[in-house]
Protein backbone atom coordinates (compact mmCIF):
# COMPACT_ATOMS: atom_id res chain seq x y z
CA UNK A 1 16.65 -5.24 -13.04
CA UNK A 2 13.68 -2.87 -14.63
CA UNK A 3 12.20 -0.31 -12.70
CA UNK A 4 8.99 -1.49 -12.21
CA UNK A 5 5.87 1.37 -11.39
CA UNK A 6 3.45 0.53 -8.66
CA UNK A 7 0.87 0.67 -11.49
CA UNK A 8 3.14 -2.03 -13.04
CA UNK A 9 3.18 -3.87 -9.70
CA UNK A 10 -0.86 -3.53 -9.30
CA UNK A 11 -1.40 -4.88 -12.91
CA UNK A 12 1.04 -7.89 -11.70
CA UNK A 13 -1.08 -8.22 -8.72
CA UNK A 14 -4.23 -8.44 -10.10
CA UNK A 15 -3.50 -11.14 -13.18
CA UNK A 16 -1.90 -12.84 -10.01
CA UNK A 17 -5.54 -12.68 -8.40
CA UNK A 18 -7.14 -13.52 -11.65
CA UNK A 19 -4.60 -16.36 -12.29
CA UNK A 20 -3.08 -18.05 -9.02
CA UNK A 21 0.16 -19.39 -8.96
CA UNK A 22 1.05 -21.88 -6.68
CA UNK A 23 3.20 -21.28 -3.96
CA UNK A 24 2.76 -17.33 -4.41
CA UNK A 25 2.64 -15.39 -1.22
CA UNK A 26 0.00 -13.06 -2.92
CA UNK A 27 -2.04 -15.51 -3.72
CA UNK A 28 -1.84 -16.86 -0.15
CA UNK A 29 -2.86 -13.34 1.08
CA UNK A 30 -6.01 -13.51 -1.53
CA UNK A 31 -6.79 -16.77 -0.21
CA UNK A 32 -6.89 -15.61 3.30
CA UNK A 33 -8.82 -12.91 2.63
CA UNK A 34 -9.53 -9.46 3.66
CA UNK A 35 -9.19 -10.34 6.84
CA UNK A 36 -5.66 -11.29 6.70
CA UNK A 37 -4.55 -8.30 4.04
CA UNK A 38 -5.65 -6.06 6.87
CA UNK A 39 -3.50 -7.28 8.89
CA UNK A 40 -0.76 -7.25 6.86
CA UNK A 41 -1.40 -3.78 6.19
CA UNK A 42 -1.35 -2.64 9.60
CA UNK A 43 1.77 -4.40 10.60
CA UNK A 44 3.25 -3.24 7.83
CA UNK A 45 2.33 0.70 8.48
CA UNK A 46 3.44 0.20 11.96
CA UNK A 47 6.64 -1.41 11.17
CA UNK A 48 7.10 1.63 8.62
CA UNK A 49 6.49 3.80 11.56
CA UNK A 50 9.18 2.11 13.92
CA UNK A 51 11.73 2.40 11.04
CA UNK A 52 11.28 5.69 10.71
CA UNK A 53 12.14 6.38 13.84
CA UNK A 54 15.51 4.59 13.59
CA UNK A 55 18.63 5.36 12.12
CA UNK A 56 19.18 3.25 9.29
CA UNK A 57 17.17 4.96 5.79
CA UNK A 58 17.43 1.63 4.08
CA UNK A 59 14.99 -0.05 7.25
CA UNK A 60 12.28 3.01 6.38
CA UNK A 61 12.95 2.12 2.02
CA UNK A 62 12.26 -1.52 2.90
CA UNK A 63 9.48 -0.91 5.31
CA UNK A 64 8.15 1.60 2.79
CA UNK A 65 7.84 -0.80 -0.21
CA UNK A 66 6.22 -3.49 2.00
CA UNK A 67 3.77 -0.86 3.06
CA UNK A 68 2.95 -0.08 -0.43
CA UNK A 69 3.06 -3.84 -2.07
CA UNK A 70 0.05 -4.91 0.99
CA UNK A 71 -1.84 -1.96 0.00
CA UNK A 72 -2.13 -2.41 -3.76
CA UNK A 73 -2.61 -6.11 -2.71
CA UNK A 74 -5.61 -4.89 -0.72
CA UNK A 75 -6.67 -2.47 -3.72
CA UNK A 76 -6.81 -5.61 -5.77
CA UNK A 77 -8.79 -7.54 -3.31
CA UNK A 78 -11.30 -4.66 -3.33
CA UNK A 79 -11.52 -4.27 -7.03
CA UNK A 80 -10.40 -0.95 -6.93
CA UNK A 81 -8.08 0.26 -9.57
CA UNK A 82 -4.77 1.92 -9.41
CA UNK A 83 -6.26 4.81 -11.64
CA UNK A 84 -9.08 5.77 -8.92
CA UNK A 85 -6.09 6.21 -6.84
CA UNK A 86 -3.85 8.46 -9.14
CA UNK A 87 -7.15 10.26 -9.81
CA UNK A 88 -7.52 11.19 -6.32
CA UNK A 89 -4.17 11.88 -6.15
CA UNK A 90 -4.43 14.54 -9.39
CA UNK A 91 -7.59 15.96 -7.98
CA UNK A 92 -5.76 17.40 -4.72
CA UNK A 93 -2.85 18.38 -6.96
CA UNK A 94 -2.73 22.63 -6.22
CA UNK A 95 -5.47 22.44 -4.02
CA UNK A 96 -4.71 24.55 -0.53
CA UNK A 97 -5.06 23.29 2.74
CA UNK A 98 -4.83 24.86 6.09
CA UNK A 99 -4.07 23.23 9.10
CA UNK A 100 -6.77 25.26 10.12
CA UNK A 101 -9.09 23.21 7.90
CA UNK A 102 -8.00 19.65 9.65
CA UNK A 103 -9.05 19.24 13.25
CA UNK A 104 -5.91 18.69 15.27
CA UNK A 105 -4.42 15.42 16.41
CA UNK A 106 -4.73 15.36 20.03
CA UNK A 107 -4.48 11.59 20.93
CA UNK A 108 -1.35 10.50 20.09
């Protein structure tokens, strides 16, 4: 099988959006809505959270790429594109931050 790129994987995404296929669990979560993507998005962070807390690496790699597929779904459902992302992404590249800078995280 091809490596695919998540920009690969967003373009897939969005032509799904743009041309539903039936039975497609994306294009159940577009039909849902925002509503439900959210959700999806949370479980999925927290479930990448759990795993990484446990043993097995291959739990946190699955967790991971469920993670990322529900948030380029959401990207897609918001009309934002993958570039805007990897944009941001550049613009921080060899930028320094200080903790000092970040207020801490006290409510854990």
């Amino acid at each position: 099988m091809a490596q695919q790129t998540l920009n690969e994987l967003y373009e897939i995404i969005k032509n799904r959006k743009a041309q539903p296929k039936e039975g497609s669990y994306t294009n159940y979560l577009f039909d849902k809505g925002l509503d439900k993507i959210l959700k999806k998005v949370g479980e999925e962070a927290t479930e990448v959270v759990i795993a990484a807390k446990n043993e097995d690496p291959q739990e946190l790699i699955y967790e991971t790429a469920d993670v990322l597929y529900h948030l380029l779904v959401l990207l897609a459902e918001k009309n934002i594109p993958y570039e805007a992302i990897e944009a941001e992404l550049a613009s921080r590249e060899g930028v320094v931050s200080k903790t000092t800078d970040r207020p801490e995280i006290t409510n854990l």
